[in-house]
N, C-alpha and C. Protein backbone atom coordinates (compact mmCIF):
# COMPACT_ATOMS: atom_id res chain seq x y z
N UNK A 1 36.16 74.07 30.78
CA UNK A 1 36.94 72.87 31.05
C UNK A 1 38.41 73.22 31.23
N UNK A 2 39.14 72.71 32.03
CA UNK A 2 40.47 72.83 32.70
C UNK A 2 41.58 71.42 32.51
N UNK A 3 42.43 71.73 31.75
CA UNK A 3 43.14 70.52 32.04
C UNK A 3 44.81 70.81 31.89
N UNK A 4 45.29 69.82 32.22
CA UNK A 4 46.72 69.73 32.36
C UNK A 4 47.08 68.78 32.38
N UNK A 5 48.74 68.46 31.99
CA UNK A 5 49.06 67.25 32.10
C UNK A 5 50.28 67.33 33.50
N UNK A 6 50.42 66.05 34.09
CA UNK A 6 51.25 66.22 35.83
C UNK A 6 52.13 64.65 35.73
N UNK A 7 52.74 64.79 36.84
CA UNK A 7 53.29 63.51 37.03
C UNK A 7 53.06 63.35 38.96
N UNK A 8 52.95 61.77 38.77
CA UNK A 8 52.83 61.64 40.44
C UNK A 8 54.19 61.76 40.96
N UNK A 9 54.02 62.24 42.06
CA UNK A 9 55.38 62.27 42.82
C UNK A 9 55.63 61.41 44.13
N UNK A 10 54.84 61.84 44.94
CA UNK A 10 54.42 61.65 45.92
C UNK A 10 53.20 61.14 46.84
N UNK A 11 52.95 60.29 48.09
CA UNK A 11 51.76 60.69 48.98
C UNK A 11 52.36 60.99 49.97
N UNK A 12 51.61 62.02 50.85
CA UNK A 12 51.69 62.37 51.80
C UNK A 12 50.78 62.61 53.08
N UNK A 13 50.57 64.04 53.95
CA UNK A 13 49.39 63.87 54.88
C UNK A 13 49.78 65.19 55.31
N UNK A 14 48.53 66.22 56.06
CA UNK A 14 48.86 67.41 55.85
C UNK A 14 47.76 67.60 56.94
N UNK A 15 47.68 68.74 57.73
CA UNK A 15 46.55 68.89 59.11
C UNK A 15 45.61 69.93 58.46
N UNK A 16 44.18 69.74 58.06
CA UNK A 16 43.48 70.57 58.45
C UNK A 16 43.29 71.83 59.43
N UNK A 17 41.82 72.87 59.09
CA UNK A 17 41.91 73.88 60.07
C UNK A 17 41.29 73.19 61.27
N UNK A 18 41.24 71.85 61.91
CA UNK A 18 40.36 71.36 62.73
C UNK A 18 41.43 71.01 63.32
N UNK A 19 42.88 70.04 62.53
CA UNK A 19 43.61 69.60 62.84
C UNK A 19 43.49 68.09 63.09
N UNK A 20 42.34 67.37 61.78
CA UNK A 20 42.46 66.25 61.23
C UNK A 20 43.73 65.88 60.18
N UNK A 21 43.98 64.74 60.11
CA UNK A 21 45.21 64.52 59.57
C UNK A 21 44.19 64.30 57.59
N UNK A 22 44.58 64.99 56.46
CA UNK A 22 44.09 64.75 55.39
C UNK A 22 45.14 63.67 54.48
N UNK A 23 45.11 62.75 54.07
CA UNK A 23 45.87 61.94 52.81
C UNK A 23 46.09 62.84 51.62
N UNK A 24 47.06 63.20 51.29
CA UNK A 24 47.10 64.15 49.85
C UNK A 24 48.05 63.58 48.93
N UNK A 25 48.00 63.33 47.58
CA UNK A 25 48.97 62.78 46.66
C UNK A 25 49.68 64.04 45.97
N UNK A 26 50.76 64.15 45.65
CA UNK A 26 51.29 65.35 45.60
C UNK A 26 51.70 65.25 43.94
N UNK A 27 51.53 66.59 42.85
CA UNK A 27 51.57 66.13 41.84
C UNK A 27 52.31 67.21 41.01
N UNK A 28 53.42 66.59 40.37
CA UNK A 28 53.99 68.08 39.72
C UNK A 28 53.29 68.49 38.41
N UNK A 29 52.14 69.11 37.85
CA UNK A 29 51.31 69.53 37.18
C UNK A 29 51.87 70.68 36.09
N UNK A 30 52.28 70.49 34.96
CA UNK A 30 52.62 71.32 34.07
C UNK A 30 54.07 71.69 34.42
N UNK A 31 55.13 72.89 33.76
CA UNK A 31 54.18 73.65 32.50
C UNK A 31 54.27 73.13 31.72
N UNK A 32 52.66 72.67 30.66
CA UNK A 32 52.89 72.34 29.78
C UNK A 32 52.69 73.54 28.33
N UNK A 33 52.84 73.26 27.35
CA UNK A 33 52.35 74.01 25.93
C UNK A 33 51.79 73.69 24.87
N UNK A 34 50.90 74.12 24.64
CA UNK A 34 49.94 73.86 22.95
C UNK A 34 50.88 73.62 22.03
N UNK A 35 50.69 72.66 21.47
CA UNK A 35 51.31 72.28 20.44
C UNK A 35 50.69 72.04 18.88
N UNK A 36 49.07 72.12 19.72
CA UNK A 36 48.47 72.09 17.98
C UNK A 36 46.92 71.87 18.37
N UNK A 37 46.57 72.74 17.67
CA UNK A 37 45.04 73.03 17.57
C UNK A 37 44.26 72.46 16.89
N UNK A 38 42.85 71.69 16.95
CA UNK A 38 42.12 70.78 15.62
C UNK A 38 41.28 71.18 15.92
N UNK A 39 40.78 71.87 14.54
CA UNK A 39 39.10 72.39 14.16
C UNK A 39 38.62 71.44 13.14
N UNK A 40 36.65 71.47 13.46
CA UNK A 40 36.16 70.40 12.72
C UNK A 40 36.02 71.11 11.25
N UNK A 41 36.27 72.39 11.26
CA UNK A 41 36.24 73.02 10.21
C UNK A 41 37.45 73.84 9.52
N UNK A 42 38.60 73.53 8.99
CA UNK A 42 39.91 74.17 9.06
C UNK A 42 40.09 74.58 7.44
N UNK A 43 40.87 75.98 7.51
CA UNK A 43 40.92 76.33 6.55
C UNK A 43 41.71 75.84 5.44
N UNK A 44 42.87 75.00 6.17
CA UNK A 44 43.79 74.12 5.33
C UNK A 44 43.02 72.82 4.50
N UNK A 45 43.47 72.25 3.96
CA UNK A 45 43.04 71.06 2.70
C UNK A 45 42.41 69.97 3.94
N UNK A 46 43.58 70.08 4.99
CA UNK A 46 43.10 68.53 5.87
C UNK A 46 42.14 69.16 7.11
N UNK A 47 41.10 68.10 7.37
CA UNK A 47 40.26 68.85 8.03
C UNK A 47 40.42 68.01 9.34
N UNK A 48 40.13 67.87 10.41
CA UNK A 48 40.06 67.44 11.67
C UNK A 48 39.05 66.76 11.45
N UNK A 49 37.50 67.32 11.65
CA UNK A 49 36.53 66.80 11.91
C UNK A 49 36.16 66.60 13.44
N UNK A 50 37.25 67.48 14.47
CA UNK A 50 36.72 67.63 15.58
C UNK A 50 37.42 68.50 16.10
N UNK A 51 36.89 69.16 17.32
CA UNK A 51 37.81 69.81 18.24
C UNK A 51 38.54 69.51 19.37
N UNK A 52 39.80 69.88 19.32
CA UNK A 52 40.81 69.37 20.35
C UNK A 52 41.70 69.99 20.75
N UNK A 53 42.30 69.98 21.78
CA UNK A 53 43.98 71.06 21.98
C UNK A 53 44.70 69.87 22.42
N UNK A 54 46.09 69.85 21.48
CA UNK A 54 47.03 68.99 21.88
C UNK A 54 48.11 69.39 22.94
N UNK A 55 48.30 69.21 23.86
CA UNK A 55 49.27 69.82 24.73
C UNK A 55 51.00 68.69 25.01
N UNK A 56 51.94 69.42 25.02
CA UNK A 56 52.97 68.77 25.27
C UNK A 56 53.62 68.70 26.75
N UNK A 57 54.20 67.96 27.74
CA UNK A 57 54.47 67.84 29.27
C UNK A 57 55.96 67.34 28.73
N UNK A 58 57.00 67.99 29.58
CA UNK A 58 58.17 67.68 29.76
C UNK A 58 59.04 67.83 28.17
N UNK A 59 59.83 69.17 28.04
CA UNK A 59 60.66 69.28 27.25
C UNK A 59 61.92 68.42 27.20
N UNK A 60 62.20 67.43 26.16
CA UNK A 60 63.03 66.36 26.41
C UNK A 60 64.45 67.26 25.86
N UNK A 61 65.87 66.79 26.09
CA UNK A 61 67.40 67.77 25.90
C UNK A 61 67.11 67.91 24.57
N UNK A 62 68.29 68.50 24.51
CA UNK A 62 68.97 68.60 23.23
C UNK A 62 69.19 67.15 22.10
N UNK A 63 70.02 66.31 22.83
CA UNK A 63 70.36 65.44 22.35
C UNK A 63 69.71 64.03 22.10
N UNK A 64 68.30 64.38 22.64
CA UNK A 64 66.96 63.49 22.54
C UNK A 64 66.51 64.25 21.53
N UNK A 65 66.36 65.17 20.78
CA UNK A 65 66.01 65.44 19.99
C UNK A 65 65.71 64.88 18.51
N UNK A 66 64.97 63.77 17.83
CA UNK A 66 64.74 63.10 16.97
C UNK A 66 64.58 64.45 16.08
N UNK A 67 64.43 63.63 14.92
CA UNK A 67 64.45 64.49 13.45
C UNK A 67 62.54 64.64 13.95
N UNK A 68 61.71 63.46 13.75
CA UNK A 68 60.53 63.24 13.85
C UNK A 68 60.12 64.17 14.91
N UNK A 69 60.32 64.90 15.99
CA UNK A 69 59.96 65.75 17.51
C UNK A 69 60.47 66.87 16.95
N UNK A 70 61.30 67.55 16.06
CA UNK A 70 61.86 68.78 15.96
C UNK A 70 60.67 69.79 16.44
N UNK A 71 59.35 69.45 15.88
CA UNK A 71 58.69 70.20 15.80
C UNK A 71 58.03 70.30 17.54
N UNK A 72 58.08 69.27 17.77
CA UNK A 72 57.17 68.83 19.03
C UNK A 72 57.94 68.34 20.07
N UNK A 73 59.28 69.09 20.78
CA UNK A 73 60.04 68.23 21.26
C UNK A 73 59.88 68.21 23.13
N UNK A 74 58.61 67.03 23.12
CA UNK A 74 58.18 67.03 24.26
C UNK A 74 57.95 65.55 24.52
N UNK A 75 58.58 64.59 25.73
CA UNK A 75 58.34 63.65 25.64
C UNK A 75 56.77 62.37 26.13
N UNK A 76 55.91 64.04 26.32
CA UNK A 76 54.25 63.25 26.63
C UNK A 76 53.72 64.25 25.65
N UNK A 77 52.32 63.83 24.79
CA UNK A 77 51.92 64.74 23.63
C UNK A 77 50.39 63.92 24.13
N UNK A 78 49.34 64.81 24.81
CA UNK A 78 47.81 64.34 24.40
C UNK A 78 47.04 65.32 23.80
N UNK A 79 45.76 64.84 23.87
CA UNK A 79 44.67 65.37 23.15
C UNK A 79 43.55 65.59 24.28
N UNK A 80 43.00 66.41 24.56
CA UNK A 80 42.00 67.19 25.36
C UNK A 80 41.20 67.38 24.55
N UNK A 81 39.59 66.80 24.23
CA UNK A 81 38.67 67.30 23.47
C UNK A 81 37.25 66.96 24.61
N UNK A 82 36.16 68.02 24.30
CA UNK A 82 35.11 68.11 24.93
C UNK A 82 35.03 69.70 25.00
N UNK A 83 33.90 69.91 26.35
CA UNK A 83 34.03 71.06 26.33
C UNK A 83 34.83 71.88 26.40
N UNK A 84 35.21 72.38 24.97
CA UNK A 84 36.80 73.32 25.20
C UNK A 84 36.67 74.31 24.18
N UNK A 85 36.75 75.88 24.22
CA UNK A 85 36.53 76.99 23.83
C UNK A 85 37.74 76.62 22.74
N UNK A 86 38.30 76.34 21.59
CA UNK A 86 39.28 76.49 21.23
C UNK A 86 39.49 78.03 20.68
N UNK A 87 38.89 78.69 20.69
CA UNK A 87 39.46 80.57 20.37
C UNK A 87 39.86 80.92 21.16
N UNK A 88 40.42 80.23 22.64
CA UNK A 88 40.69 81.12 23.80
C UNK A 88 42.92 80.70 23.69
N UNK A 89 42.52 79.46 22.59
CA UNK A 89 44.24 79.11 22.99
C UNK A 89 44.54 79.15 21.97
N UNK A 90 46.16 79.61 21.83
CA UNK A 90 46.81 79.71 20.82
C UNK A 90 48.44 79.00 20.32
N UNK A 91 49.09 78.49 19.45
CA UNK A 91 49.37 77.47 19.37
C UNK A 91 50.98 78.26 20.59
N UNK A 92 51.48 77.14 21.35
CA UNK A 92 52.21 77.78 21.83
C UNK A 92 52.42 78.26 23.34
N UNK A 93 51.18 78.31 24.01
CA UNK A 93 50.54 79.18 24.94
C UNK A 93 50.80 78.36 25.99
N UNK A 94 51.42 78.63 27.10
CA UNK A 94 51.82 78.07 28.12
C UNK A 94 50.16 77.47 29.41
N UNK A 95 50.36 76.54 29.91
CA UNK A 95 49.44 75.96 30.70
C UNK A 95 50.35 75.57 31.96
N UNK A 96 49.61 76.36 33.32
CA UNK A 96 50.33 75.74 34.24
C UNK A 96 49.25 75.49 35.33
N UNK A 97 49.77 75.27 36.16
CA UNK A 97 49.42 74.38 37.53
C UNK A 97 47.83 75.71 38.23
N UNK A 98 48.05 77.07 37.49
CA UNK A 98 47.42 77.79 38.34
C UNK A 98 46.22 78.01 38.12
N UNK A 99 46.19 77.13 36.66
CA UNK A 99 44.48 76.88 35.52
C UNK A 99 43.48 76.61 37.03
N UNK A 100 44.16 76.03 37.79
CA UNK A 100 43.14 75.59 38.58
C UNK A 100 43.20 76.27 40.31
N UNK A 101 41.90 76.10 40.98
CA UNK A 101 42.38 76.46 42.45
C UNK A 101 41.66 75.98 43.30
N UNK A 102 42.06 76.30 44.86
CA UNK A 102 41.87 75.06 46.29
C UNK A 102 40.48 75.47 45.92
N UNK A 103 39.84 73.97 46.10
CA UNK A 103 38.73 73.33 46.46
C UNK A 103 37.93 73.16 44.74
N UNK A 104 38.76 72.71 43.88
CA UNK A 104 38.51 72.63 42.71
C UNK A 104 38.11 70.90 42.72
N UNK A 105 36.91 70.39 42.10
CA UNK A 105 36.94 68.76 42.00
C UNK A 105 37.46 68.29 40.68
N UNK A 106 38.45 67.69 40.90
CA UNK A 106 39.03 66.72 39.30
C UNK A 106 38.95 65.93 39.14
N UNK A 107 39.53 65.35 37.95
CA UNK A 107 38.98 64.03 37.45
C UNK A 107 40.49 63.41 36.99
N UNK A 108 40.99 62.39 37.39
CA UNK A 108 42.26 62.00 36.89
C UNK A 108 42.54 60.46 36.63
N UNK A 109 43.11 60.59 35.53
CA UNK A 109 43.60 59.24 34.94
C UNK A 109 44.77 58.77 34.30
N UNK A 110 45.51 57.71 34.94
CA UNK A 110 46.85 57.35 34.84
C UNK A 110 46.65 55.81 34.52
N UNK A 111 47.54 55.32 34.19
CA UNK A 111 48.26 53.52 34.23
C UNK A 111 48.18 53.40 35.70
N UNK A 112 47.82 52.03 35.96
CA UNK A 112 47.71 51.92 37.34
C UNK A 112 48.99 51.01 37.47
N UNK A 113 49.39 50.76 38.39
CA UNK A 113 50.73 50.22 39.00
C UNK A 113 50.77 48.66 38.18
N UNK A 114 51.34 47.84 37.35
CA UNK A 114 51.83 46.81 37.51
C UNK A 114 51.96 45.84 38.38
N UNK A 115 51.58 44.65 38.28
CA UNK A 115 51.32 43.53 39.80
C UNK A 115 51.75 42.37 39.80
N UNK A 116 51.74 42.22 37.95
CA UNK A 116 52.32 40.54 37.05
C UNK A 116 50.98 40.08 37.32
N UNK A 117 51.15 38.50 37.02
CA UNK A 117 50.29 37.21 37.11
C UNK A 117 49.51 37.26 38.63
N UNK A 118 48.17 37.25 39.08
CA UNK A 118 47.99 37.05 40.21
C UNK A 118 46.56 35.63 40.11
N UNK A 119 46.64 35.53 41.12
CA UNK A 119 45.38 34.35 40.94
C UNK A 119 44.41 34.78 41.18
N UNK A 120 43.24 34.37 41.58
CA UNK A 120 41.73 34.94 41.40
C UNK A 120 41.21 35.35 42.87
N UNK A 121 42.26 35.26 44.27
CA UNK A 121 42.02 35.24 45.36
C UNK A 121 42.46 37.18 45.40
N UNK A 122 44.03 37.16 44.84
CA UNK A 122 44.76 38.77 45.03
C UNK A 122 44.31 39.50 43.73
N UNK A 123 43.60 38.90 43.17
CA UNK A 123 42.85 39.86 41.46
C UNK A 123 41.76 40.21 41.98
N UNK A 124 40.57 39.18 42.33
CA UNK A 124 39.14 39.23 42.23
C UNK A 124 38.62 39.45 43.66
N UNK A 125 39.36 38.80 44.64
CA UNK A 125 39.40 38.74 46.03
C UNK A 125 38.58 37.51 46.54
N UNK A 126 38.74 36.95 45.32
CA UNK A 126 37.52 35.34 45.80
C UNK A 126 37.91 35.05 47.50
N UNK A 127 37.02 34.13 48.28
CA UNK A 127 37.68 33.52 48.86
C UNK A 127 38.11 31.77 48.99
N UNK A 128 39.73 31.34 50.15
CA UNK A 128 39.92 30.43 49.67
C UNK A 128 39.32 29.16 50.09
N UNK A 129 39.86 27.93 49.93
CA UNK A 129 38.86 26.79 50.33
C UNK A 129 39.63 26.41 51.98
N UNK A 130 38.40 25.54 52.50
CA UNK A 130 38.89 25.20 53.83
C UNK A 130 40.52 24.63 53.84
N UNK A 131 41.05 24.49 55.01
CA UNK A 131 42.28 23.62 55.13
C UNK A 131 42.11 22.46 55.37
N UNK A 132 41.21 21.85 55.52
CA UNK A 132 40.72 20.79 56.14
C UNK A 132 39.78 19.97 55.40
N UNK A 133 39.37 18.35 55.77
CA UNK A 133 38.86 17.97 55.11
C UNK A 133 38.95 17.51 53.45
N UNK A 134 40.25 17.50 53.52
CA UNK A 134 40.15 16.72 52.07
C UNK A 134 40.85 17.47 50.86
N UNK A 135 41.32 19.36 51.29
CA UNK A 135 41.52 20.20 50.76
C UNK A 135 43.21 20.38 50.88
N UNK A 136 44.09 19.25 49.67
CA UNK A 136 45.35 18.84 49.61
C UNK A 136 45.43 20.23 48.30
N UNK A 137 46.87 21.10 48.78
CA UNK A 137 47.34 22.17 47.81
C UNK A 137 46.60 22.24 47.24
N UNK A 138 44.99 22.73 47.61
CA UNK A 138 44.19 23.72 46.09
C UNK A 138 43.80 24.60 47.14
N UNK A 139 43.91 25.44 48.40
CA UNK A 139 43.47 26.28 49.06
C UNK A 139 42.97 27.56 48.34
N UNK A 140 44.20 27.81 47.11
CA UNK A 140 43.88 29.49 47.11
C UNK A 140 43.35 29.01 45.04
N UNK A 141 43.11 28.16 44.78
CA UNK A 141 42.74 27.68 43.82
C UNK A 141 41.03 27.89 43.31
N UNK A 142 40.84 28.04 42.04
CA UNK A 142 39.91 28.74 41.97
C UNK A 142 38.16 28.09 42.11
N UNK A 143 38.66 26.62 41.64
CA UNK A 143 37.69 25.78 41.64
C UNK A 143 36.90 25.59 40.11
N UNK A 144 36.03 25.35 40.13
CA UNK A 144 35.00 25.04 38.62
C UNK A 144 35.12 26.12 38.52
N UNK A 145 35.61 26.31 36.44
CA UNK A 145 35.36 27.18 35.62
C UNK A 145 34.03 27.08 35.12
N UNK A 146 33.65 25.78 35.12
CA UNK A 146 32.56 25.84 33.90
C UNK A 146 31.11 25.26 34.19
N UNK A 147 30.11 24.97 33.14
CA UNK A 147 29.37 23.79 33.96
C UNK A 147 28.88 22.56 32.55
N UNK A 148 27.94 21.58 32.88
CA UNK A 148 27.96 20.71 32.01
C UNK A 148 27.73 21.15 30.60
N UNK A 149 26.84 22.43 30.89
CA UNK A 149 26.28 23.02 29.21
C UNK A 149 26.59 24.04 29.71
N UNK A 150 27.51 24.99 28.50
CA UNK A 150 27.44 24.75 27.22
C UNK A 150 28.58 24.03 26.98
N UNK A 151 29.40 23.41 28.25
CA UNK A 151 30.65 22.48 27.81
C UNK A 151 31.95 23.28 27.55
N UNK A 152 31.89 24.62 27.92
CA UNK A 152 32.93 25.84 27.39
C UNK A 152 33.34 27.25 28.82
N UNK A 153 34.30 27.26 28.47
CA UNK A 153 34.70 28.51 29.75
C UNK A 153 33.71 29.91 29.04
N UNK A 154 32.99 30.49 30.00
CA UNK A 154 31.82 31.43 29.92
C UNK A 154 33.00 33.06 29.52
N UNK A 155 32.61 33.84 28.38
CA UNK A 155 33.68 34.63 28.36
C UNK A 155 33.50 35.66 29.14
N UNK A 156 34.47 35.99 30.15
CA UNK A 156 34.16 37.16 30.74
C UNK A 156 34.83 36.32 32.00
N UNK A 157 34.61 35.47 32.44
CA UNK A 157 34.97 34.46 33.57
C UNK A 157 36.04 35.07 34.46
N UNK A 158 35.63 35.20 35.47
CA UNK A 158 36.87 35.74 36.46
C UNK A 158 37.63 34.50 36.66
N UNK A 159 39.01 34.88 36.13
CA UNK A 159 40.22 34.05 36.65
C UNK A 159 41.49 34.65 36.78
N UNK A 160 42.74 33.84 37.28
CA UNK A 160 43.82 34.89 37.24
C UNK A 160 44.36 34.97 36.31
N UNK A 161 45.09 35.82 35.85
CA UNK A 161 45.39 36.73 34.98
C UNK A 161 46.52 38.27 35.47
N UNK A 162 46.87 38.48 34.58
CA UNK A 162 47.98 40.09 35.09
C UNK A 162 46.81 41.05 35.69
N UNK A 163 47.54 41.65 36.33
CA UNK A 163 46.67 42.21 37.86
C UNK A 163 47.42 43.96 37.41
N UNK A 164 46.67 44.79 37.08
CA UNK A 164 47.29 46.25 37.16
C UNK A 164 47.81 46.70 35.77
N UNK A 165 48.50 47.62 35.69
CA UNK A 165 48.38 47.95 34.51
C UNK A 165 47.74 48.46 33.29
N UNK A 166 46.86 48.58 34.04
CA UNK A 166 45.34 49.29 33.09
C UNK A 166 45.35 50.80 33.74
N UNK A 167 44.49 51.49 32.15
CA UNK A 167 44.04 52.87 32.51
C UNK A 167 43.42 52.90 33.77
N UNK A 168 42.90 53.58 34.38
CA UNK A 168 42.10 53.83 35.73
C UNK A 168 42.21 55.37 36.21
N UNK A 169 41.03 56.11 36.49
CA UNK A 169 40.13 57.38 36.46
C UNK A 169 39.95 57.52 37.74
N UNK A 170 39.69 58.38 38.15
CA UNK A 170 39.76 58.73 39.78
C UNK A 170 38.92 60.03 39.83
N UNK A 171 37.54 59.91 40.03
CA UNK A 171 36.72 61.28 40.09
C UNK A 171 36.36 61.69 41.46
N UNK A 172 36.45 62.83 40.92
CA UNK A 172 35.71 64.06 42.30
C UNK A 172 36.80 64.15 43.41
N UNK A 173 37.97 64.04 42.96
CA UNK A 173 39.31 64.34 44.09
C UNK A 173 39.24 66.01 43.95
N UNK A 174 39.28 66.86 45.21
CA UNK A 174 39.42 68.05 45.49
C UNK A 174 41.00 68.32 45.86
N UNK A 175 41.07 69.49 45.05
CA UNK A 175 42.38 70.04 45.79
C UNK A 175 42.64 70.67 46.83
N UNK A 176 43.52 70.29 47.22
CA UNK A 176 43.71 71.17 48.80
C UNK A 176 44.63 72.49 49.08
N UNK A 177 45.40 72.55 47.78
CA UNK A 177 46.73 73.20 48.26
C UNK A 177 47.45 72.81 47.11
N UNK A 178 47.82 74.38 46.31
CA UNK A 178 48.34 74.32 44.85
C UNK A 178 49.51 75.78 45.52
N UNK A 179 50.73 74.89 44.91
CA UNK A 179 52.18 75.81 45.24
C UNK A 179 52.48 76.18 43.57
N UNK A 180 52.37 77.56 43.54
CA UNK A 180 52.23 78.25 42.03
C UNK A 180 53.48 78.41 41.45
N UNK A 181 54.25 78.70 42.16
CA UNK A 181 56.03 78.87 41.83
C UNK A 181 56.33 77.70 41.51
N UNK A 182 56.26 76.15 42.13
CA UNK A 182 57.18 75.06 41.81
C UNK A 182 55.85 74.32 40.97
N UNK A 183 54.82 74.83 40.60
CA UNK A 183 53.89 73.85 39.57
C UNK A 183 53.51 72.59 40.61
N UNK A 184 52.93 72.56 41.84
CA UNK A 184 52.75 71.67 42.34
C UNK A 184 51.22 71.52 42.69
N UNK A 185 50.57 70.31 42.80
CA UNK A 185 49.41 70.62 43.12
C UNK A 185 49.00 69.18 43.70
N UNK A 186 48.18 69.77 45.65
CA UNK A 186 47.81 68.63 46.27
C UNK A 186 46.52 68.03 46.60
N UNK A 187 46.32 67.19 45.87
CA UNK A 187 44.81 66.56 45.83
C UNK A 187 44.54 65.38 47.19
N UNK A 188 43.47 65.59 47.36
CA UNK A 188 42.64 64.59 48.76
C UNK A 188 42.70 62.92 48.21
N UNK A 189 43.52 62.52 48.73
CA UNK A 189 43.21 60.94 48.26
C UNK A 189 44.19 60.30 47.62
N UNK A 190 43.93 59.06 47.35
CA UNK A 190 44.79 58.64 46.23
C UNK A 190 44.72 58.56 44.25
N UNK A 191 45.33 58.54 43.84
CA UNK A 191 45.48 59.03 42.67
C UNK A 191 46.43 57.46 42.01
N UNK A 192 45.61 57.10 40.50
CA UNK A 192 46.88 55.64 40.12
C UNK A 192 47.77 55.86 39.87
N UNK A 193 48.55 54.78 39.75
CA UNK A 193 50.22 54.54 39.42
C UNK A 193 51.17 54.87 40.48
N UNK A 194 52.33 54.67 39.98
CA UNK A 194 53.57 54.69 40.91
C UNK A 194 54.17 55.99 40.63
N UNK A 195 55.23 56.46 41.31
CA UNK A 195 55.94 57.65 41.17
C UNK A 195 56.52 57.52 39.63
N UNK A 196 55.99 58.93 39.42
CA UNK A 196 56.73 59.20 37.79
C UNK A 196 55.63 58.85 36.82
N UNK A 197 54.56 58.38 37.01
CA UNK A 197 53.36 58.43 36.39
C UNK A 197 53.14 59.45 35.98
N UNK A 198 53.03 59.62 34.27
CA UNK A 198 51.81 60.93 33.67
C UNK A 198 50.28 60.43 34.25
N UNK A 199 50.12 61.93 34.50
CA UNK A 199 48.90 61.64 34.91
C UNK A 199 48.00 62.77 34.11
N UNK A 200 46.54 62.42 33.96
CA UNK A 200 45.67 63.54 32.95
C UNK A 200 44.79 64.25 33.95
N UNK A 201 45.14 65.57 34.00
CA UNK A 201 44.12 66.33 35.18
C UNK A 201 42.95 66.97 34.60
N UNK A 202 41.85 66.58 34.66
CA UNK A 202 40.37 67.38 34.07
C UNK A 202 39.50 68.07 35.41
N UNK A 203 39.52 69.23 34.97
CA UNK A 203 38.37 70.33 36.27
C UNK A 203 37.37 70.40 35.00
């Protein structure tokens, strides 16, 4: 298992060897560093009870430096657990962009973009009611929530509500083109969130 932590930067578009045009989201990927190791079995008093490697993305200044971060002074801190060798890493150990290479499939998950309040037409994609006939300002309106029994809105009910902002996973994006010097790495497709998004990269 392969992972890293990145931020979105960019989309862009790039020519194949055919000289099709490809969509690529461009992602600055590491370096990040181990910051702390959890075994389900540890020799210290406190035990984990699982395995994990915590990795840190983006060393924050000097003067961001909290008393609480001395130890950890990185301003993204996750947890990577699954299949993961933990005897191969050690606390400390640098992770970069080159863990991985072209034509690798990943798995990625970010915050998806923010949208606010939307109604049930730009959320759900319902569609709206005629213009005509009788249909005074309720066009994009949702219509009956409910029905006579059980007398109650059904939970789960599509209505509008804040639109975005949720986790969201993006599998089987291939890479196309990883620049090893600047930690960059360009995947097929789109990828969530807006520029400046952490994003979680799993091969």
């Amino acid at each position: 298992m392969k992972f890293i932590l990145g931020q979105k930067l960019e989309m862009s578009q790039i020519f194949d060897e055919k000289g099709n045009i490809v969509p690529i989201t461009l992602i600055e990927a590491g370096p990040c560093y181990i910051t702390q190791i959890k075994a389900k079995d540890s020799s210290s008093s406190k035990k984990d009870g699982y395995e994990a490697v915590q990795i840190g993305f983006l060393k924050l200044k000097d003067k961001k430096i909290t008393k609480s971060k001395k130890n950890k002074p990185y301003r993204y801190l996750k947890e990577f657990r699954g299949d993961i060798d933990i005897s191969k890493y050690n606390i400390g150990d640098k992770i970069e962009a080159s863990v991985f290479e072209k034509g690798d499939k990943v798995k990625i998950s970010g915050i998806s973009k923010g949208k606010g309040f939307a109604g049930g037409i730009k959320r759900w994609g319902f569609k709206s009611k005629p213009a005509t006939h009788g249909t005074k300002h309720e066009e994009r309106t949702i219509g009956s929530i409910g029905t006579s029994f059980p007398e109650r809105v059904i939970k789960g009910k599509k209505m509008p509500g804040r639109l975005g902002y949720e986790r969201v996973t993006v599998k089987n994006l291939e890479i196309v083109k990883i620049d090893q010097e600047r930690n960059l790495i360009a995947v097929c497709g789109a990828v969530p969130g807006r520029k400046g998004t952490l994003l979680e990269i799993i091969g």
